[in-house]
N, C-alpha and C. Protein backbone atom coordinates (compact mmCIF):
# COMPACT_ATOMS: atom_id res chain seq x y z
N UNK A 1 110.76 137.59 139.38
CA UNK A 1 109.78 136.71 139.97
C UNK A 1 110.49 135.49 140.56
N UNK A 2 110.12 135.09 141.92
CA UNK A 2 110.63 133.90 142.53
C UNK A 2 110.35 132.34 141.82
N UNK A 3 111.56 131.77 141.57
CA UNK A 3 110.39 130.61 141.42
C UNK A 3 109.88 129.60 142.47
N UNK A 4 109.49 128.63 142.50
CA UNK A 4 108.51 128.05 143.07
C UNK A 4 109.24 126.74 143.30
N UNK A 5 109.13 126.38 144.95
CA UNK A 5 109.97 125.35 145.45
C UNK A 5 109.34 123.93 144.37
N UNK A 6 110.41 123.26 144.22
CA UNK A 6 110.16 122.46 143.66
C UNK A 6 109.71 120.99 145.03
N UNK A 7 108.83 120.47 144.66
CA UNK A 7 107.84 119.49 145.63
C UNK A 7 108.87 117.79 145.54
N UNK A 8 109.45 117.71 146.89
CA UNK A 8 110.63 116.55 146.75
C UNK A 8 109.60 115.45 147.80
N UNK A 9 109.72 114.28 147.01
CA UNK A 9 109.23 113.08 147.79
C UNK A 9 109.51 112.48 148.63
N UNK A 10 109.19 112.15 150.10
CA UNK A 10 110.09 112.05 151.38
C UNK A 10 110.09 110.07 151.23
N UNK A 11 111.27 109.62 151.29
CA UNK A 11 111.21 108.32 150.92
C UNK A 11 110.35 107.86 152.08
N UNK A 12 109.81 106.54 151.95
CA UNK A 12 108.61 106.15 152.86
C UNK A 12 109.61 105.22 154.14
N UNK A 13 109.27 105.76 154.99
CA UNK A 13 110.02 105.16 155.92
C UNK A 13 109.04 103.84 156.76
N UNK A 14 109.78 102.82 157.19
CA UNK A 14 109.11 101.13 157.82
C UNK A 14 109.71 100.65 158.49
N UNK A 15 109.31 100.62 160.12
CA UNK A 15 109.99 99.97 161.00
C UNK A 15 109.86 99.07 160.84
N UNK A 16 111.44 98.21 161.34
CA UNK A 16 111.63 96.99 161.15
C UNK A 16 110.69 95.95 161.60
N UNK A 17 109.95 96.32 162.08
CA UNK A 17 108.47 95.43 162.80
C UNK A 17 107.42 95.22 162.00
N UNK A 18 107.79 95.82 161.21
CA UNK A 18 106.48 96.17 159.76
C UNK A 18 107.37 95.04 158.85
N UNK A 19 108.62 94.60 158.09
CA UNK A 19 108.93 93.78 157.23
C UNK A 19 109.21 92.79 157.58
N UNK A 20 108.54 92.06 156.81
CA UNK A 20 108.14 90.39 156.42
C UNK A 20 109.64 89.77 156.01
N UNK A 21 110.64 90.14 155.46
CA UNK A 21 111.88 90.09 155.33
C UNK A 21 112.78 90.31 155.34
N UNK A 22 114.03 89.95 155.28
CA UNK A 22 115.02 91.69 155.76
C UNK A 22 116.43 90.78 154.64
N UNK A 23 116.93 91.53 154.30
CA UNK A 23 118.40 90.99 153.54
C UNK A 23 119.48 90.97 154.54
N UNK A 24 120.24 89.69 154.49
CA UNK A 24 121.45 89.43 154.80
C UNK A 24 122.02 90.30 156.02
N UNK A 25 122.08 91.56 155.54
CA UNK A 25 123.07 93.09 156.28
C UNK A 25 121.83 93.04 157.21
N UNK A 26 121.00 93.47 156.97
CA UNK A 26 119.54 93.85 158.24
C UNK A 26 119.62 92.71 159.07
N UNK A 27 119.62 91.60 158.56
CA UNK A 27 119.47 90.42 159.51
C UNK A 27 120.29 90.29 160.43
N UNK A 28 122.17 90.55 160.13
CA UNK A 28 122.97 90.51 160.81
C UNK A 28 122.82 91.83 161.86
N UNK A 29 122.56 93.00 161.52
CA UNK A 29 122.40 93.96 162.08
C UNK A 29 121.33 93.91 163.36
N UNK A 30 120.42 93.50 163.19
CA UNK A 30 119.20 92.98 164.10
C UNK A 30 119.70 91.79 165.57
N UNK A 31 120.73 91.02 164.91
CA UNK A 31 120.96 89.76 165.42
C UNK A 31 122.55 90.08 166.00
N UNK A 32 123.46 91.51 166.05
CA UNK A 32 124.36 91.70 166.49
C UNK A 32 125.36 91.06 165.98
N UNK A 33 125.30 90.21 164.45
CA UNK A 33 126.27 89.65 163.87
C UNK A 33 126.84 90.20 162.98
N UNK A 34 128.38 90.14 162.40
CA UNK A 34 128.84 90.46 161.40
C UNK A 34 128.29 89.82 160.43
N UNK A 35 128.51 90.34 159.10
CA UNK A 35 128.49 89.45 157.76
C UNK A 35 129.32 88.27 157.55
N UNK A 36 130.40 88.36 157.96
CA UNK A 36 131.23 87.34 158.19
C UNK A 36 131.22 85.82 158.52
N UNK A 37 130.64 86.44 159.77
CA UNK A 37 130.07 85.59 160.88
C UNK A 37 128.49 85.12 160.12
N UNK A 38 127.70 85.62 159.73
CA UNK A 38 126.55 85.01 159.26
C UNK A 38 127.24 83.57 158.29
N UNK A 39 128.15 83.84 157.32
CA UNK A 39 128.68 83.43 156.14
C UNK A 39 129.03 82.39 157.00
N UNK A 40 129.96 82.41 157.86
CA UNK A 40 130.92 81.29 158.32
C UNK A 40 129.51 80.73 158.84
N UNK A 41 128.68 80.73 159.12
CA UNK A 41 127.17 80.00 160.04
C UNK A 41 126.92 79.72 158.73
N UNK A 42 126.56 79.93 157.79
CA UNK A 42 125.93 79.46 156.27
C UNK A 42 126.94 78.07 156.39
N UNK A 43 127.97 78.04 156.09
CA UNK A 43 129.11 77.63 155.56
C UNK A 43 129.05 75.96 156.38
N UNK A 44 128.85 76.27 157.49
CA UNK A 44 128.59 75.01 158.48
C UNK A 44 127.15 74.65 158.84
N UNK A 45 125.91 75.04 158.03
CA UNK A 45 124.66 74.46 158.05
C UNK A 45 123.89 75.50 159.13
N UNK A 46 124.51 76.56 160.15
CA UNK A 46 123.87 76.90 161.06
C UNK A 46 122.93 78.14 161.02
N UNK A 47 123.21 78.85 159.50
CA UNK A 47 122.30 79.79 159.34
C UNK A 47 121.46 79.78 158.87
N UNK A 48 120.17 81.12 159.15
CA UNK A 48 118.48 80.48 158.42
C UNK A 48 118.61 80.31 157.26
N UNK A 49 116.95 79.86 157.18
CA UNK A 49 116.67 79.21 155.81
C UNK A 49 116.57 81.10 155.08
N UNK A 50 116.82 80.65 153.84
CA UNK A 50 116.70 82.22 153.29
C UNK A 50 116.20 81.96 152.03
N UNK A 51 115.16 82.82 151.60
CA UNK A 51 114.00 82.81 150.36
C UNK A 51 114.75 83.64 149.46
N UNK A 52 114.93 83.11 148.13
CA UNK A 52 115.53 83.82 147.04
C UNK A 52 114.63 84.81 145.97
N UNK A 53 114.29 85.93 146.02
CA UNK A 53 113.33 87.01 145.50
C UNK A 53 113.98 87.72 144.78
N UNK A 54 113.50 87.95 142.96
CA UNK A 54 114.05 88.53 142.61
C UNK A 54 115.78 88.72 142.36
N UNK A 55 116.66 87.43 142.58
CA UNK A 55 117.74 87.60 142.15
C UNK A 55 118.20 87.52 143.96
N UNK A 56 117.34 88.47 145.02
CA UNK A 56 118.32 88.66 146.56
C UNK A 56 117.88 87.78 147.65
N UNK A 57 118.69 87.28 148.55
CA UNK A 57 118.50 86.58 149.32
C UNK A 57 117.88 87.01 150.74
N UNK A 58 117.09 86.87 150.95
CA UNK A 58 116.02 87.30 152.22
C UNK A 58 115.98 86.66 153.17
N UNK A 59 115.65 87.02 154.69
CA UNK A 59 115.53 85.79 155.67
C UNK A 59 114.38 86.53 156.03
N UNK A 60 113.35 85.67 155.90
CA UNK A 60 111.87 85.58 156.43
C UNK A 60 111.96 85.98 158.04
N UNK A 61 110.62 86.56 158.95
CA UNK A 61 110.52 86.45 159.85
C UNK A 61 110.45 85.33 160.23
N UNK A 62 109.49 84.59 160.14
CA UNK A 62 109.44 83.13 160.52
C UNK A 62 110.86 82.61 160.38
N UNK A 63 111.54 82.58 159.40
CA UNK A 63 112.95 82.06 159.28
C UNK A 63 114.04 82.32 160.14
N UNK A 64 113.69 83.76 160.76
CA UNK A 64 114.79 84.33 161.95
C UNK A 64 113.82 83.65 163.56
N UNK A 65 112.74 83.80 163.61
CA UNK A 65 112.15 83.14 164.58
C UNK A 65 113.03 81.62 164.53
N UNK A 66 112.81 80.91 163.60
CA UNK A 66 113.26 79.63 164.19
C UNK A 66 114.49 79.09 164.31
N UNK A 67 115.44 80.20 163.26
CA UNK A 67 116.54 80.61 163.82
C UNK A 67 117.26 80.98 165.49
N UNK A 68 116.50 81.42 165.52
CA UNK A 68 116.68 82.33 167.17
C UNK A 68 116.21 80.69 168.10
N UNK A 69 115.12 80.14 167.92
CA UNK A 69 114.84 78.89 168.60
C UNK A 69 115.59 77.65 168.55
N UNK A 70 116.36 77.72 167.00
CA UNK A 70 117.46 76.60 167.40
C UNK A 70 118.41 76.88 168.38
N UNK A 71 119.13 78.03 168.11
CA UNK A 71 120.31 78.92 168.49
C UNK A 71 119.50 78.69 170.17
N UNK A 72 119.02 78.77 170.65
CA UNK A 72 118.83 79.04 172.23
C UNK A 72 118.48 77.50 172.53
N UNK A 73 117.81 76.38 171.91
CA UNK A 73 118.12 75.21 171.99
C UNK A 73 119.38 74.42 172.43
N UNK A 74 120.41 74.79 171.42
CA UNK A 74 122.03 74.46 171.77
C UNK A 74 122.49 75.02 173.00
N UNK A 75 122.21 76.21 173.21
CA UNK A 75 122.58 77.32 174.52
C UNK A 75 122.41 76.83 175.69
N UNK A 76 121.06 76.07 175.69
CA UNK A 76 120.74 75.59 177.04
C UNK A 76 120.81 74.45 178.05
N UNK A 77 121.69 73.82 176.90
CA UNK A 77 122.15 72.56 177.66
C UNK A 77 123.62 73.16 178.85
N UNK A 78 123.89 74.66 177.97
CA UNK A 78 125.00 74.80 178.65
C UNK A 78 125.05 75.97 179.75
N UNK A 79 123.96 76.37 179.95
CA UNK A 79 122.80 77.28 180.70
C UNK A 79 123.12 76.58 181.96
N UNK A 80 122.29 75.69 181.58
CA UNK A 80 121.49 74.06 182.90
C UNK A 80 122.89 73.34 183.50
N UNK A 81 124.04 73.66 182.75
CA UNK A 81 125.45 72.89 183.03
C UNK A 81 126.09 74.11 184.30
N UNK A 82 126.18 75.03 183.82
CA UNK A 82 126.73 76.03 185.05
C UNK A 82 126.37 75.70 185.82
N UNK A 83 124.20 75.58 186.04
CA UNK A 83 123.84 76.22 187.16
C UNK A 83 124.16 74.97 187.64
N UNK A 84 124.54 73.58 187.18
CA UNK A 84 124.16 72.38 188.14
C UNK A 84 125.95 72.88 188.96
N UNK A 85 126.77 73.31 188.29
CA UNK A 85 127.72 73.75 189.15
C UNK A 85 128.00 74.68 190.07
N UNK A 86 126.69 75.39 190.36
CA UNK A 86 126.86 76.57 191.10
C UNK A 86 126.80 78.10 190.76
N UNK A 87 126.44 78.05 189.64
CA UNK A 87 127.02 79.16 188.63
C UNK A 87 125.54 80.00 188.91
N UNK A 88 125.12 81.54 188.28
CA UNK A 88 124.03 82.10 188.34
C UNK A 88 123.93 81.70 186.57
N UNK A 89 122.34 81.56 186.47
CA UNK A 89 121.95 81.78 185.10
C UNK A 89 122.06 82.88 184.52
N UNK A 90 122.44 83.52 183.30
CA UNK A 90 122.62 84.62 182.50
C UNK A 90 121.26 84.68 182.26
């Protein structure tokens, strides 16, 4: 007699558009940064604010939003500097 497939649970899969937080690695991954590079941005005040849960360190959506809004803040003074030289905007 055959036996009988045993019934395996398909882990639940969630696009990244669906979580409210993401750890460290996801964040950098999302944002085209190394870990490294996040650390050395910690290290000098420039990386997000990050919520401590459970022992792991998280960066909120909101937290990468205003992340992303400082970061293009600084950018654009040097945006507006090319073009006054002639330059095309990126």
């Amino acid at each position: 007699m055959a036996r009988a497939k045993k019934k395996t649970l398909t882990p639940l899969k969630v696009g990244d558009e669906e979580v409210d937080a993401a750890s460290i690695r996801t964040f950098c991954r999302r944002h085209g940064l190394s870990v490294a590079s996040y650390y050395n941005l910690r290290v000098n005040g420039l990386a997000p604010r990050e919520a401590i849960v459970g022992g792991r360190r998280l960066i909120t959506k909101e937290a990468a939003a205003e992340w992303r809004k400082a970061r293009e803040a600084v950018g654009a003074p040097v945006a507006e500097q090319h073009e006054q030289h002639g330059g095309a905007a990126a």
